[in-house]
C-alpha atoms as a PDB file:
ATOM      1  CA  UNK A   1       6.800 -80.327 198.515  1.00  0.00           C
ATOM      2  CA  UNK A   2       7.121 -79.372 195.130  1.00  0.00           C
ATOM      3  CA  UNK A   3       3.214 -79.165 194.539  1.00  0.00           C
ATOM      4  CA  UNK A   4       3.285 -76.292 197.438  1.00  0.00           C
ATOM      5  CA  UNK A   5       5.785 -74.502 195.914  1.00  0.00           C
ATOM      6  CA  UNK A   6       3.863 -74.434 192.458  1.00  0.00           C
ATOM      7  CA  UNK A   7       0.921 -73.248 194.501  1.00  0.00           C
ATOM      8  CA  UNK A   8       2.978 -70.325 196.349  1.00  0.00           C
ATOM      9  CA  UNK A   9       4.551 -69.424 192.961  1.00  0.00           C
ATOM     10  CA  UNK A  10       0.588 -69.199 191.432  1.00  0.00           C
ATOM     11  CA  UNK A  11      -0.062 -67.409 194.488  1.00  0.00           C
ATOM     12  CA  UNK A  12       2.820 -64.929 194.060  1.00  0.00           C
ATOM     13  CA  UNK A  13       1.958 -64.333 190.658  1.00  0.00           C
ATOM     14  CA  UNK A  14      -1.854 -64.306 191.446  1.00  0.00           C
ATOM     15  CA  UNK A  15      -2.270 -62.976 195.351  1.00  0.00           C
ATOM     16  CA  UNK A  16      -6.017 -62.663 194.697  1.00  0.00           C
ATOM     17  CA  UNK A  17      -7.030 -66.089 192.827  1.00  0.00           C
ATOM     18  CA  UNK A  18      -9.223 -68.130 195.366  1.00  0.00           C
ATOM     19  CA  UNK A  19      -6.888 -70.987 196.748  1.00  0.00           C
ATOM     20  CA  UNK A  20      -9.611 -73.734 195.753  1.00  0.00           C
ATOM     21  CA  UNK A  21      -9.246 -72.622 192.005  1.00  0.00           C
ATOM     22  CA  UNK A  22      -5.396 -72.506 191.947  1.00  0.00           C
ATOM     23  CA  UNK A  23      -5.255 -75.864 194.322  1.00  0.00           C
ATOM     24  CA  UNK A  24      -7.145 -77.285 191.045  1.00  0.00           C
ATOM     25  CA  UNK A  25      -4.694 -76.254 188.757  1.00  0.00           C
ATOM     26  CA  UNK A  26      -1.483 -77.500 190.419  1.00  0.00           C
ATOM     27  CA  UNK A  27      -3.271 -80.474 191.269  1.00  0.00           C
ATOM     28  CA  UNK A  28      -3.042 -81.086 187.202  1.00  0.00           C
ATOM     29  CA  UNK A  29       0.737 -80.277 186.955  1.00  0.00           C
ATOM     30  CA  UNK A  30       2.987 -82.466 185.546  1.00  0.00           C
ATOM     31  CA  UNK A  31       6.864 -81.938 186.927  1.00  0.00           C
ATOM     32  CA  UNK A  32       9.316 -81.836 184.310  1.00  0.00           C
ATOM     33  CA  UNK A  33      12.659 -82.434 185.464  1.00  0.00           C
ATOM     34  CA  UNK A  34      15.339 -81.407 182.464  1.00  0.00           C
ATOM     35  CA  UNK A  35      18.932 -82.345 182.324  1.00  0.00           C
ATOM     36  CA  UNK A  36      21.456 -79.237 181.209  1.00  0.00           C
ATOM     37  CA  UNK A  37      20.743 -79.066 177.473  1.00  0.00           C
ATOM     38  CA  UNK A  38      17.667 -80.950 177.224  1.00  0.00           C
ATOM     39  CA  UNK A  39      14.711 -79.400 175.099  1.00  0.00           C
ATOM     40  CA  UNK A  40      11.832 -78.286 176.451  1.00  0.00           C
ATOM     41  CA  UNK A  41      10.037 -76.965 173.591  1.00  0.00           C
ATOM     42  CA  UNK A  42      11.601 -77.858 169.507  1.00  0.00           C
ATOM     43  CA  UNK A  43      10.607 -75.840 167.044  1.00  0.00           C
ATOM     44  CA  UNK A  44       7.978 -77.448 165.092  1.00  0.00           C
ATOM     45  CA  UNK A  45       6.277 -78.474 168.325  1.00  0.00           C
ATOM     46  CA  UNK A  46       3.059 -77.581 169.368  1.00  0.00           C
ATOM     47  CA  UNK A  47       2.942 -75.714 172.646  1.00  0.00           C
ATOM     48  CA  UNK A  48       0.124 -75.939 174.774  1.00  0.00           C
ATOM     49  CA  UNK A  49       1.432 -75.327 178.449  1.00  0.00           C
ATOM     50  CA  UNK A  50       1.408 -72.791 181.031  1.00  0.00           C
ATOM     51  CA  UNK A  51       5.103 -73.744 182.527  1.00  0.00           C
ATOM     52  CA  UNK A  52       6.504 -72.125 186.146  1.00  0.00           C
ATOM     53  CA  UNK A  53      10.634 -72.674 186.752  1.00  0.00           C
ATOM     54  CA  UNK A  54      10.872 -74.188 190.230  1.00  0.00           C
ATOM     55  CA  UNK A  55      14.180 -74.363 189.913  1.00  0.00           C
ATOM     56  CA  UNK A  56      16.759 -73.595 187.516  1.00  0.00           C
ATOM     57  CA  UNK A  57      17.108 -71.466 183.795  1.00  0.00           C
ATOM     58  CA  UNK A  58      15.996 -71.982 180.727  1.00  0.00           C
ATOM     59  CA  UNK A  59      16.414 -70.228 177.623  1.00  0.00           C
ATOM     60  CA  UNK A  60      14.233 -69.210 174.446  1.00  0.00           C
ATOM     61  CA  UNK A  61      16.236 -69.359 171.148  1.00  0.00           C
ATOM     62  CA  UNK A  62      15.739 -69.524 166.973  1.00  0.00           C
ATOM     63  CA  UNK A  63      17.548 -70.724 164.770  1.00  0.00           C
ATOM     64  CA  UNK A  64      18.835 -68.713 162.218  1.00  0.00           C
ATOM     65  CA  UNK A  65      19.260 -69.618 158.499  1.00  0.00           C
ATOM     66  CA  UNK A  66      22.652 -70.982 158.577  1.00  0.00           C
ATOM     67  CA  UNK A  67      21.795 -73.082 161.940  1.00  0.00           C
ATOM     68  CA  UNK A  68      23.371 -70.080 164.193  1.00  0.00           C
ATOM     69  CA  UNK A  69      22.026 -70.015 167.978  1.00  0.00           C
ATOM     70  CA  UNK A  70      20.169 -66.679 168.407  1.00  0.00           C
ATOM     71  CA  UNK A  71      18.819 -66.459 172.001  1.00  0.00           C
ATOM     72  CA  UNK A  72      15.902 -64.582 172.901  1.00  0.00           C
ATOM     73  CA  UNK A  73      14.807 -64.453 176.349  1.00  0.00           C
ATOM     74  CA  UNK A  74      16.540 -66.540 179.768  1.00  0.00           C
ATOM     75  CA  UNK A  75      13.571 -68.110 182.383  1.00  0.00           C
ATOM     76  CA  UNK A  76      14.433 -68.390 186.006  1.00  0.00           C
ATOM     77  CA  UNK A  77      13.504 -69.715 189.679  1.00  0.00           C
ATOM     78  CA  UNK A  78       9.737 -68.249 189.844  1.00  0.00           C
ATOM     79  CA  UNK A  79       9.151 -67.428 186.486  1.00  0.00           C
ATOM     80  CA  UNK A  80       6.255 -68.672 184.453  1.00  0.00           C
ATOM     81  CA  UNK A  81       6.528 -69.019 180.391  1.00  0.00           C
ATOM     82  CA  UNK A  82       3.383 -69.292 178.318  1.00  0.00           C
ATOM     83  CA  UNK A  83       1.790 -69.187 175.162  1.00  0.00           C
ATOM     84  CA  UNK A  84       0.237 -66.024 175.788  1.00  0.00           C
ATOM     85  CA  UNK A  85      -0.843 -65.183 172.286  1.00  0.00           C
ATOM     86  CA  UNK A  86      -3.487 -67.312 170.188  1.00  0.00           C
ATOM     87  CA  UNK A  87      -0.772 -67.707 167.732  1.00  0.00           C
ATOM     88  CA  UNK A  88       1.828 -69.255 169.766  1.00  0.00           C
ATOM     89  CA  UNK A  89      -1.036 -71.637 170.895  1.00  0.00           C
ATOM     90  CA  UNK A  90      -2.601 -72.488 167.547  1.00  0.00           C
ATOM     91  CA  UNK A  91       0.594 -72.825 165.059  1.00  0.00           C
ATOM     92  CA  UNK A  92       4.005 -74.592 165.956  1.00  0.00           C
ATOM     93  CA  UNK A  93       6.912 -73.102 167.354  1.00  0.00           C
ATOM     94  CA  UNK A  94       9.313 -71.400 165.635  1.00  0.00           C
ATOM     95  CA  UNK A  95      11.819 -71.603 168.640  1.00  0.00           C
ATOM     96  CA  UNK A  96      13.500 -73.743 171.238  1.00  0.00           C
ATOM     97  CA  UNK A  97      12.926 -73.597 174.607  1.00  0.00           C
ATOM     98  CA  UNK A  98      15.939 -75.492 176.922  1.00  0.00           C
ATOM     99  CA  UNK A  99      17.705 -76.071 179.995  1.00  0.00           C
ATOM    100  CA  UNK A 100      20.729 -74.079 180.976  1.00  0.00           C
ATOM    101  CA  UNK A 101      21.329 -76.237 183.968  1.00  0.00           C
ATOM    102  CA  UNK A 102      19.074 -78.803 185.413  1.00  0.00           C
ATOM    103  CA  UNK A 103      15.736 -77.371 185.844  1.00  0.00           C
ATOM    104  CA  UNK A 104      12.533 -78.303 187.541  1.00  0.00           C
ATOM    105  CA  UNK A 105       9.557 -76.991 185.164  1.00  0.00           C
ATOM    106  CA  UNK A 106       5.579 -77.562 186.346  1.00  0.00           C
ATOM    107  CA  UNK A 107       3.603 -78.256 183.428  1.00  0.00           C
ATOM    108  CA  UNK A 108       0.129 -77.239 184.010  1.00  0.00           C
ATOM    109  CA  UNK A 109      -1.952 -77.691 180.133  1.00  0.00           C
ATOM    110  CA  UNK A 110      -2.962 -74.316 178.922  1.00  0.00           C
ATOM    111  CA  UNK A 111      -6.289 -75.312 178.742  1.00  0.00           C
ATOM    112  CA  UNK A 112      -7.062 -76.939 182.367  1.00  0.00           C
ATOM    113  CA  UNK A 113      -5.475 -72.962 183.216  1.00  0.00           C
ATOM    114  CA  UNK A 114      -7.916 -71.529 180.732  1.00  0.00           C
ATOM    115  CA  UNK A 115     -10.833 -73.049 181.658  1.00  0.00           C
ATOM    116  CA  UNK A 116     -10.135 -73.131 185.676  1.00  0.00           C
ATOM    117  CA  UNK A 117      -9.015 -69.330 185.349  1.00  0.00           C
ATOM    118  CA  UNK A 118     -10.707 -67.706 182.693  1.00  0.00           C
ATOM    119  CA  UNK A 119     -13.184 -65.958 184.742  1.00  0.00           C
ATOM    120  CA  UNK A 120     -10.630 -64.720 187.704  1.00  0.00           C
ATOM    121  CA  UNK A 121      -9.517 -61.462 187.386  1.00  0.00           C
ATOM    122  CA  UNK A 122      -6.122 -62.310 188.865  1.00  0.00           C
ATOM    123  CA  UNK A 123      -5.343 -64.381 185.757  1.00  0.00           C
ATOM    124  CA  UNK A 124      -6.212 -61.631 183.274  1.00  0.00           C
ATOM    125  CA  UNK A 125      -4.509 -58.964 185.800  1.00  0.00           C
ATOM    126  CA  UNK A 126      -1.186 -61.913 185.452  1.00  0.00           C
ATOM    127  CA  UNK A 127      -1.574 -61.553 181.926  1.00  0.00           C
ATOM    128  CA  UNK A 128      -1.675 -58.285 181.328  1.00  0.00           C
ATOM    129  CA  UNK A 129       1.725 -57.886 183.465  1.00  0.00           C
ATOM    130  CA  UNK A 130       2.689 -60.555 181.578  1.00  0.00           C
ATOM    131  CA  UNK A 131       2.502 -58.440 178.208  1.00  0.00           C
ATOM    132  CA  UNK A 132       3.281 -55.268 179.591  1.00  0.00           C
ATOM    133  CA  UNK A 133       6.557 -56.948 180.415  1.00  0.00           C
ATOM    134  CA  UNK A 134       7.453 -58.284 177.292  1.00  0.00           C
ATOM    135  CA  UNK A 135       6.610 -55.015 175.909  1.00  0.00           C
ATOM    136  CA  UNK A 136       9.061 -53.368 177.863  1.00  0.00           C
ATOM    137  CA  UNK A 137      11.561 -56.667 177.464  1.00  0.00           C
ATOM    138  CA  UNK A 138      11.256 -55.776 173.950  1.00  0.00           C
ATOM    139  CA  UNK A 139      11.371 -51.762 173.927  1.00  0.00           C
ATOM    140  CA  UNK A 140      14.542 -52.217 176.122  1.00  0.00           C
ATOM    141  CA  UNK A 141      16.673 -54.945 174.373  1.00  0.00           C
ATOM    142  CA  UNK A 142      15.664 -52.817 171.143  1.00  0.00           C
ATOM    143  CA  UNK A 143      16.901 -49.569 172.254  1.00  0.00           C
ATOM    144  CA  UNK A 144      20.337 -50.997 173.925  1.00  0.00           C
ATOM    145  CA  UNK A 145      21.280 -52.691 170.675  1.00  0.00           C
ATOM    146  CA  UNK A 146      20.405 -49.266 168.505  1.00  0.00           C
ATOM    147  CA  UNK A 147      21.680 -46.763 170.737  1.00  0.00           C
ATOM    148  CA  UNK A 148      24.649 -48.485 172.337  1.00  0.00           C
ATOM    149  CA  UNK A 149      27.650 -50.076 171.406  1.00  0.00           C
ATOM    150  CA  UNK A 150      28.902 -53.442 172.793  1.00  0.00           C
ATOM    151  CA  UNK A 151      30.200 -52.172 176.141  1.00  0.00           C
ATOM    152  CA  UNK A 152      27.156 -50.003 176.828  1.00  0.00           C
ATOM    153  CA  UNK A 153      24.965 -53.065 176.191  1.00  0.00           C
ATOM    154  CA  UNK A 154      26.818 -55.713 178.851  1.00  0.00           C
ATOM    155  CA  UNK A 155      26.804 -52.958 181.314  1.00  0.00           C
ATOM    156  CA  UNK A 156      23.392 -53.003 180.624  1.00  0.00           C
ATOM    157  CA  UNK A 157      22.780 -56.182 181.305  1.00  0.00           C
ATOM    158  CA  UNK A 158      24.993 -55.966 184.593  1.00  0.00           C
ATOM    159  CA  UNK A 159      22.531 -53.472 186.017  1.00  0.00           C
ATOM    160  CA  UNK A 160      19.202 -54.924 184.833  1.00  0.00           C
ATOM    161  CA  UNK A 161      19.487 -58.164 184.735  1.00  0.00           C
ATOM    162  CA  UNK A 162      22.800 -59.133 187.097  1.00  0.00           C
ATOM    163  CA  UNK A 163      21.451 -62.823 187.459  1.00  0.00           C
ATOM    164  CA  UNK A 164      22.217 -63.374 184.137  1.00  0.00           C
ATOM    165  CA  UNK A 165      25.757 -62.015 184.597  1.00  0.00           C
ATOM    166  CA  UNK A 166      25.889 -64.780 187.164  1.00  0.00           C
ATOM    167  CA  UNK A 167      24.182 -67.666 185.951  1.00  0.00           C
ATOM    168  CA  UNK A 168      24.456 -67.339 182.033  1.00  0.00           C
ATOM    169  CA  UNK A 169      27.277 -69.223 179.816  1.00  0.00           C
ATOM    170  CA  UNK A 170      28.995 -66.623 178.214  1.00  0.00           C
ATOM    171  CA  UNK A 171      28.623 -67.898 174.782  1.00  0.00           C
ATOM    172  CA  UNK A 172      24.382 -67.173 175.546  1.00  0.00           C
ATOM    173  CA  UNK A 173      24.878 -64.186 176.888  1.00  0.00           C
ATOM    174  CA  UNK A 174      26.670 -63.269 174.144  1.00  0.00           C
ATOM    175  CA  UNK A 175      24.465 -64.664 171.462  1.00  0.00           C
ATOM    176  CA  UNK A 176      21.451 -62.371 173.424  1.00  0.00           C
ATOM    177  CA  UNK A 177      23.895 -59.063 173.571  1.00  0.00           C
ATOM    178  CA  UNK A 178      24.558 -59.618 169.633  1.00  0.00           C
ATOM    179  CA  UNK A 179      27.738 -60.652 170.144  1.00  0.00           C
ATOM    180  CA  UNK A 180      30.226 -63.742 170.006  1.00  0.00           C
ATOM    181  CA  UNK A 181      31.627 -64.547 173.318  1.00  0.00           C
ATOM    182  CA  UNK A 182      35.447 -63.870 172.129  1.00  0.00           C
ATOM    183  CA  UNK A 183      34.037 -59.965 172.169  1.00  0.00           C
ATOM    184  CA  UNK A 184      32.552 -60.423 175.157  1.00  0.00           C
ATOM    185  CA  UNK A 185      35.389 -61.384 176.833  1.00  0.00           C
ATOM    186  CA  UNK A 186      37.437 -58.362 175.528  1.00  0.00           C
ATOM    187  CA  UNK A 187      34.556 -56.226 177.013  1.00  0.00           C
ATOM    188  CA  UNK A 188      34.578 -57.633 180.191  1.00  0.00           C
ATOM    189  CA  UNK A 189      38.319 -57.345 180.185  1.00  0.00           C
ATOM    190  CA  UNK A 190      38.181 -53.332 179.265  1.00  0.00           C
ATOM    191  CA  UNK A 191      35.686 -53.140 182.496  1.00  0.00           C
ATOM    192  CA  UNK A 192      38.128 -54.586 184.616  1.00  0.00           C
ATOM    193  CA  UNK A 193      36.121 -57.978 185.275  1.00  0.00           C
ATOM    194  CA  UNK A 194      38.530 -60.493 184.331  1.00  0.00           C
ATOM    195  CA  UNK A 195      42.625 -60.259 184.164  1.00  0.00           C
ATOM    196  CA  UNK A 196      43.801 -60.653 180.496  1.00  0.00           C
END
């Protein structure tokens, strides 16, 4: 079951790979299943997977120099999470990668991907999206934290990304809005979300 919905999620994220090459592929995952907290990813790690969430949310966080949680991106039900660039493959991670709940993760080595993909153009079409996104992950979150203030930035987040509203401690959610959850809760209180 969980091999056929790897394959559908390749296929979703790949509608014009040949079936043969992508059957190859999942047939090399490796399912990860992660309790609520566990690690994925420690920084200092090498990282040398292509990963798709069957189930569950992860997150992508530093550490900062005093130890301080600073998240960075949330993974969900569908999504894949690779080192894209040849420097996330080739040095260790500066970053965690963990469960938020209990998450089902297909492991698939970045280079059985590489070497069964490499010449399909739906795998250089995926990662292309894949860039463009972050690009635009990045353009966003940077223009929300310079040009709005802590209310404009959950509300945000409530329009663009509402699954996190729902799914995301408050104390992460915080931590990725660039604020402590004590301020969150005040802002979510001045919308009307919770009673004070």
């Amino acid at each position: 079951m969980s091999e056929n919905l790897l394959f559908n999620g390749l296929m979703t994220l790949m509608p014009e790979a040949p079936h043969p090459v992508i059957r190859r592929v999942v047939a090399s995952a490796r399912l990860r299943c992660l309790a609520k907290g566990e690690p994925l990813l420690r920084a200092g790690q090498g990282w040398g997977d292509f990963w798709w969430v069957e189930s569950g949310l992860l997150r992508l966080y530093y550490l900062d120099q005093n130890g301080v949680e600073a998240n960075k991106n949330f993974f969900s039900d569908g999504q894949p999470l690779w080192p894209i660039t040849p420097a996330l493959r080739e040095t260790d991670s500066s970053f965690f990668v963990a469960a938020l709940e209990p998450t089902r993760v297909h492991a698939i080595s970045y280079a059985v991907f590489e070497r069964e993909m490499s010449t399909e153009p739906a795998w250089t079409a995926l990662q292309l999206r894949a860039l463009q996104g972050l690009l635009d992950e990045k353009m966003w979150r940077e223009r929300i934290f310079l040009q709005s203030d802590a209310s404009q930035r959950y509300q945000e987040v409530l329009v663009n990304r509402p699954m996190w509203c729902e799914r995301i401690p408050l104390k992460h959610l915080a931590s990725w809005l660039g604020m402590t959850d004590v301020s969150l809760s005040r802002v979510r209180a001045n919308l009307g979300l919770i009673r004070r």
